[in-house]
Protein backbone atom coordinates (compact mmCIF):
# COMPACT_ATOMS: atom_id res chain seq x y z
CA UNK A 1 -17.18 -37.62 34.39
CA UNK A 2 -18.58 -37.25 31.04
CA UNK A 3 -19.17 -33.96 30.58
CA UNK A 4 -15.11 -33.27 31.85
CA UNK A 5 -14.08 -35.75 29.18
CA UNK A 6 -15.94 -33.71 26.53
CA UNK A 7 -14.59 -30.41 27.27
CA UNK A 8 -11.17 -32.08 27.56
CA UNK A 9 -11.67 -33.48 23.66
CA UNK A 10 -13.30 -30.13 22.47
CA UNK A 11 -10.44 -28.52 24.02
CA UNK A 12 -7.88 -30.64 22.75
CA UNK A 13 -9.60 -30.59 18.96
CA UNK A 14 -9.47 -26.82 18.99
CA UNK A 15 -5.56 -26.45 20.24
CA UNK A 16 -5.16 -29.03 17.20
CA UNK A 17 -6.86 -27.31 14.82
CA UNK A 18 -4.90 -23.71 15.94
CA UNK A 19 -1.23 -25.56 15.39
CA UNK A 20 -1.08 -24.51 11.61
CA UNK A 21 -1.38 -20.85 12.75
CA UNK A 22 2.02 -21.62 14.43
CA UNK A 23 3.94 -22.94 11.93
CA UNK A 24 7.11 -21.34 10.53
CA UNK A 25 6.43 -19.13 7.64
CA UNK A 26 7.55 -20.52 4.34
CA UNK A 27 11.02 -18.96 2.98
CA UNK A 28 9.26 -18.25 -0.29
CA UNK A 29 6.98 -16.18 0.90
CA UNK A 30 10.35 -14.21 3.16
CA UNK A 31 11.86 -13.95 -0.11
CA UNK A 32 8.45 -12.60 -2.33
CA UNK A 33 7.92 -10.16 0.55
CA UNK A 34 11.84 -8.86 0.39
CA UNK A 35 11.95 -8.96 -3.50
CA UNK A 36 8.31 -6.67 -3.64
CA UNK A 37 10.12 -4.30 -1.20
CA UNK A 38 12.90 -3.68 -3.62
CA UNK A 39 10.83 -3.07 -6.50
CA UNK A 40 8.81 -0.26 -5.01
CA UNK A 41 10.12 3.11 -5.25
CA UNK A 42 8.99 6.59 -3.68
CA UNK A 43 8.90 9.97 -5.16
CA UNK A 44 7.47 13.15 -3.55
CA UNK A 45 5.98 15.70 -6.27
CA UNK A 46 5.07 19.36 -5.43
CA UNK A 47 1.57 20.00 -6.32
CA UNK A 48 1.31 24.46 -5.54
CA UNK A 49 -2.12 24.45 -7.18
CA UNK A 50 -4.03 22.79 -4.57
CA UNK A 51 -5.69 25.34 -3.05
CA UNK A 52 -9.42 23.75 -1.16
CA UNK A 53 -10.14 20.57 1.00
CA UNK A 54 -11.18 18.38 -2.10
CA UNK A 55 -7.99 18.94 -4.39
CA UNK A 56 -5.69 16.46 -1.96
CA UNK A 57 -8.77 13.88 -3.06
CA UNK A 58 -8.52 14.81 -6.65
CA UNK A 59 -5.09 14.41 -7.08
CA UNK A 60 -4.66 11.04 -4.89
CA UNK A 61 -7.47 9.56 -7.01
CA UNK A 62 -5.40 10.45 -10.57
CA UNK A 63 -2.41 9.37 -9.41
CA UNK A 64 -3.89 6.16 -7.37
CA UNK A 65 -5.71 5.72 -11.01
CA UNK A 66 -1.74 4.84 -12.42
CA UNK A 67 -1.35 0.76 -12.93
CA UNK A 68 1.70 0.34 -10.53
CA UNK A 69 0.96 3.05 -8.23
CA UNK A 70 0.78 1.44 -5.03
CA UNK A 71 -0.40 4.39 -2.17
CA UNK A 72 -0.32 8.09 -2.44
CA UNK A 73 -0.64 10.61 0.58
CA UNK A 74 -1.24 13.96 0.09
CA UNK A 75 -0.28 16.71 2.22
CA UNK A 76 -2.71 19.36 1.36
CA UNK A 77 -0.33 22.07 3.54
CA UNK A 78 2.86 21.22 2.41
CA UNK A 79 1.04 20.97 -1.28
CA UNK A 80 3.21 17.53 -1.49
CA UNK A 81 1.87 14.19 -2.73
CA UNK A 82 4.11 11.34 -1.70
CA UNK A 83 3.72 8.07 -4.27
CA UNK A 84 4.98 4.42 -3.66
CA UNK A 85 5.17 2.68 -7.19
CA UNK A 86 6.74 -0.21 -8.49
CA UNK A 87 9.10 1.10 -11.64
CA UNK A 88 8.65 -1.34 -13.62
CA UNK A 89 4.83 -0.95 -14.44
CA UNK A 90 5.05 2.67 -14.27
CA UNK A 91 7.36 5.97 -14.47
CA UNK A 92 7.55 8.50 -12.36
CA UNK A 93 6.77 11.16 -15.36
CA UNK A 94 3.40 8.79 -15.72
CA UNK A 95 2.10 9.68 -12.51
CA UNK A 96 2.96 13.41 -12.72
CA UNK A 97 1.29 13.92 -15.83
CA UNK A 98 -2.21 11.70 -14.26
CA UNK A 99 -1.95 14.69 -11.79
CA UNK A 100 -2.10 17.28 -14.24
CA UNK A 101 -4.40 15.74 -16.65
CA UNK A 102 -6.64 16.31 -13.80
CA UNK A 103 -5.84 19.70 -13.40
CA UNK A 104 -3.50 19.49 -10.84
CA UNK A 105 0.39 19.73 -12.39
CA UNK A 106 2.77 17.88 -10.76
CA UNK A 107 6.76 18.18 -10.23
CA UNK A 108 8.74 15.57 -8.72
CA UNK A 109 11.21 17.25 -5.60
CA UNK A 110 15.04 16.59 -6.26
């Protein structure tokens, strides 16, 4: 009888310890997640003088190097680099000049 009585209290101390992990998600947090998805912004640049494997990593790393850049992906055969940023720490005109202070000149599309 014991040792069903201390699997049944092990068992009943574990499902209470889980019952945070199913509480409803503070609206704060709702409203901090919605608010930092209308501050980002995303611009596409064409970058024509990538021309080898290791320029998409050159150019990602000087424009990931930008405070307020956010993710880059590079498209080595479309010769695109796509950039999420938040506008207010940076400028659009900030990132494409990171790119071609590394050699790689950038011009935003549209």
């Amino acid at each position: 009888m014991k040792p069903n009585f201390i699997i049944a209290t092990v068992f009943i101390a574990l499902a209470a310890s889980a019952m945070p992990f199913f509480a409803p998600v503070p609206s704060q947090i709702l409203i901090s997640v919605a608010q930092a998805a209308e501050t980002e912004q995303t611009a596409t640049f064409d970058v024509p003088s990538m021309t080898c494997a290791l320029c998409p990593v050159t150019v990602g790393k000087a424009m990931e190097g930008v405070a307020g850049v956010k993710s880059v992906t590079v498209d080595f055969d479309a010769r695109t680099a796509t950039v999420v940023f938040d506008p207010a720490m940076t400028t659009i005109e900030a990132i494409g000049t990171a790119s071609a202070n590394a050699g790689y000149p950038a011009v935003v599309r549209g």
